[in-house]
Protein backbone atom coordinates (compact mmCIF):
# COMPACT_ATOMS: atom_id res chain seq x y z
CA UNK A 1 121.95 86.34 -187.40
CA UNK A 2 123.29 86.79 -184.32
CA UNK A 3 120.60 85.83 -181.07
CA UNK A 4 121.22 85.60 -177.38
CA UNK A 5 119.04 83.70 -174.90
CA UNK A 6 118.89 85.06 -171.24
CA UNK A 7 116.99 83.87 -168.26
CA UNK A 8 115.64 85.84 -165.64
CA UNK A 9 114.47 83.73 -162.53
CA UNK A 10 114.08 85.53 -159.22
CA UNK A 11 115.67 89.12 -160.21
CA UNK A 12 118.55 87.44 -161.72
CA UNK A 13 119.64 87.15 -165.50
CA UNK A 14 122.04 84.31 -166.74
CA UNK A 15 123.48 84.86 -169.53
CA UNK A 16 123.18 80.84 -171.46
CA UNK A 17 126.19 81.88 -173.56
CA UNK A 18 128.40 82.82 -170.72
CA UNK A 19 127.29 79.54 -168.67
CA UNK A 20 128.21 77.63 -171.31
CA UNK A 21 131.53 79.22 -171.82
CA UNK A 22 131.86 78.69 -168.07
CA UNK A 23 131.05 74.85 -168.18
CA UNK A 24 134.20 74.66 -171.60
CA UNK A 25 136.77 76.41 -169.73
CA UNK A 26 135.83 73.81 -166.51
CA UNK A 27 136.06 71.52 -169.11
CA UNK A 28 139.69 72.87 -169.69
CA UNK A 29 140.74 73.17 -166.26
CA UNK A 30 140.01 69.66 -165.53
CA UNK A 31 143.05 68.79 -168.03
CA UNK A 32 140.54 67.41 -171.05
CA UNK A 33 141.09 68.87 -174.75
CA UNK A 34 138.14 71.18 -175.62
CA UNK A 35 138.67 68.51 -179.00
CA UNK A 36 137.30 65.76 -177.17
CA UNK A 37 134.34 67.24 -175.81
CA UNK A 38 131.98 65.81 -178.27
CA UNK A 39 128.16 66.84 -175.88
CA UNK A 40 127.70 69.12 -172.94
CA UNK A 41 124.44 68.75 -171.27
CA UNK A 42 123.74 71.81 -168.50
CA UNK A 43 121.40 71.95 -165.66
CA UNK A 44 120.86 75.39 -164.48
CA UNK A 45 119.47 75.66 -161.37
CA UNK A 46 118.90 78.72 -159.44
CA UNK A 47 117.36 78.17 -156.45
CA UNK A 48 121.16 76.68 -155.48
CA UNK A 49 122.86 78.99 -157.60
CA UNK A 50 124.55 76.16 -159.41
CA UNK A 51 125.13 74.76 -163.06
CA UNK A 52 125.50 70.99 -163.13
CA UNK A 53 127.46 69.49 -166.48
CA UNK A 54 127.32 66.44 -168.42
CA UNK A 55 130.22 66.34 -170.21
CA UNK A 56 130.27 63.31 -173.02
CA UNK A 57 127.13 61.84 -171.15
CA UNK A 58 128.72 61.34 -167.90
CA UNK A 59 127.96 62.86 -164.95
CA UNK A 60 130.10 63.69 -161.90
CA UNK A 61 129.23 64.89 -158.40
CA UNK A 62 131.69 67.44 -158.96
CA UNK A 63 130.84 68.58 -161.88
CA UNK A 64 129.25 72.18 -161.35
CA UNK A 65 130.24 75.35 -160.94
CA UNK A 66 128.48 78.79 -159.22
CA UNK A 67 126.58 81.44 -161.11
């Protein structure tokens, strides 16, 4: 079975597959191995237009990107 979730807050839709593709290719880009990324925790929140990560349980400052 194939399911997608989307959430529509304000007019907008986000797409919770393509945020979390988002968050493994920051993941990436950061220089980790998507092999070692053993949890991702995201905080979506629109009001800022932001996702916040939690990669492995630890949290950066820097780690969010725009959606």
């Amino acid at each position: 079975m194939k399911s997608n979730l989307y959430v529509q807050v304000g007019g907008r839709d986000f797409d919770t597959n393509k945020i979390l593709d988002d968050a493994k290719e920051m993941w990436k880009a950061n220089g980790n191995k998507v092999k070692d990324l053993k949890s991702v925790d995201l905080y979506l929140k629109p009001e800022e237009s932001k996702c916040y990560c939690v990669f492995n349980g630890e949290a950066s400052e820097n780690s969010y990107f725009e959606v």
